[in-house]
Protein backbone atom coordinates (compact mmCIF):
# COMPACT_ATOMS: atom_id res chain seq x y z
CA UNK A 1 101.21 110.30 109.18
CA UNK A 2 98.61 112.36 110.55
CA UNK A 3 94.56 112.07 111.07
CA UNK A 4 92.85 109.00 110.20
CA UNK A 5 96.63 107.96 109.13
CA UNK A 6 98.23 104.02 110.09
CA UNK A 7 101.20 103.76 112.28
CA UNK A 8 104.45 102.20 112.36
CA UNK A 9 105.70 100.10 115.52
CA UNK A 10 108.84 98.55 116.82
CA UNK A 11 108.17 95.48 119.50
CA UNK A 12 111.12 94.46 121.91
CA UNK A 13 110.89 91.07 123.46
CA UNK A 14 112.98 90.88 126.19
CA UNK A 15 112.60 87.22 126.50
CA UNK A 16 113.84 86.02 123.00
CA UNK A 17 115.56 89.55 122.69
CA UNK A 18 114.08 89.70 119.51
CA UNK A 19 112.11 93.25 117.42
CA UNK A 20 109.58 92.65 115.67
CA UNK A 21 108.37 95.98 113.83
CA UNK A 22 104.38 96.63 112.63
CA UNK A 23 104.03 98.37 109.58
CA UNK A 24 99.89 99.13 109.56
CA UNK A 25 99.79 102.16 107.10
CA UNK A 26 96.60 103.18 105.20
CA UNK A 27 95.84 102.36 101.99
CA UNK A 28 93.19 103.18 100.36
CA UNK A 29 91.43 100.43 97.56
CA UNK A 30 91.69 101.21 94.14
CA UNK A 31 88.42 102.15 93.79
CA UNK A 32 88.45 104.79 96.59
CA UNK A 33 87.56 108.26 95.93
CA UNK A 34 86.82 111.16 97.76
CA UNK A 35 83.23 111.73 97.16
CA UNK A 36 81.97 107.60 97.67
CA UNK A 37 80.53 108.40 101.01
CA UNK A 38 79.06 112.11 99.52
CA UNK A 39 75.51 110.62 99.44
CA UNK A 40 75.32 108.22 102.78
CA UNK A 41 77.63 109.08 105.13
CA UNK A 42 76.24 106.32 107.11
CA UNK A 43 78.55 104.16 105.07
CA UNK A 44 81.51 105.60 106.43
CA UNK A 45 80.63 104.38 109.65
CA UNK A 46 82.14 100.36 108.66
């Protein structure tokens, strides 16, 4: 993982003494490509 990258998490609740683990990493649509934002970079702003 690195810049712009998702993250992983592990949650302890004490209470219910319980983990719950967060897997948020990036992916990219299928229709992604490198240059889609080339030409209005605005567009990379949402």
């Amino acid at each position: 993982m690195g810049i712009g990258g998702g993250f992983l998490m592990t949650i302890w609740d004490s209470d219910k003494k319980e983990a719950v683990f967060l897997d948020a990493r990036e992916t990219a649509p299928a229709a992604a490509h490198r240059d889609m934002y080339k030409n209005d970079p605005q567009l990379s702003f949402y």
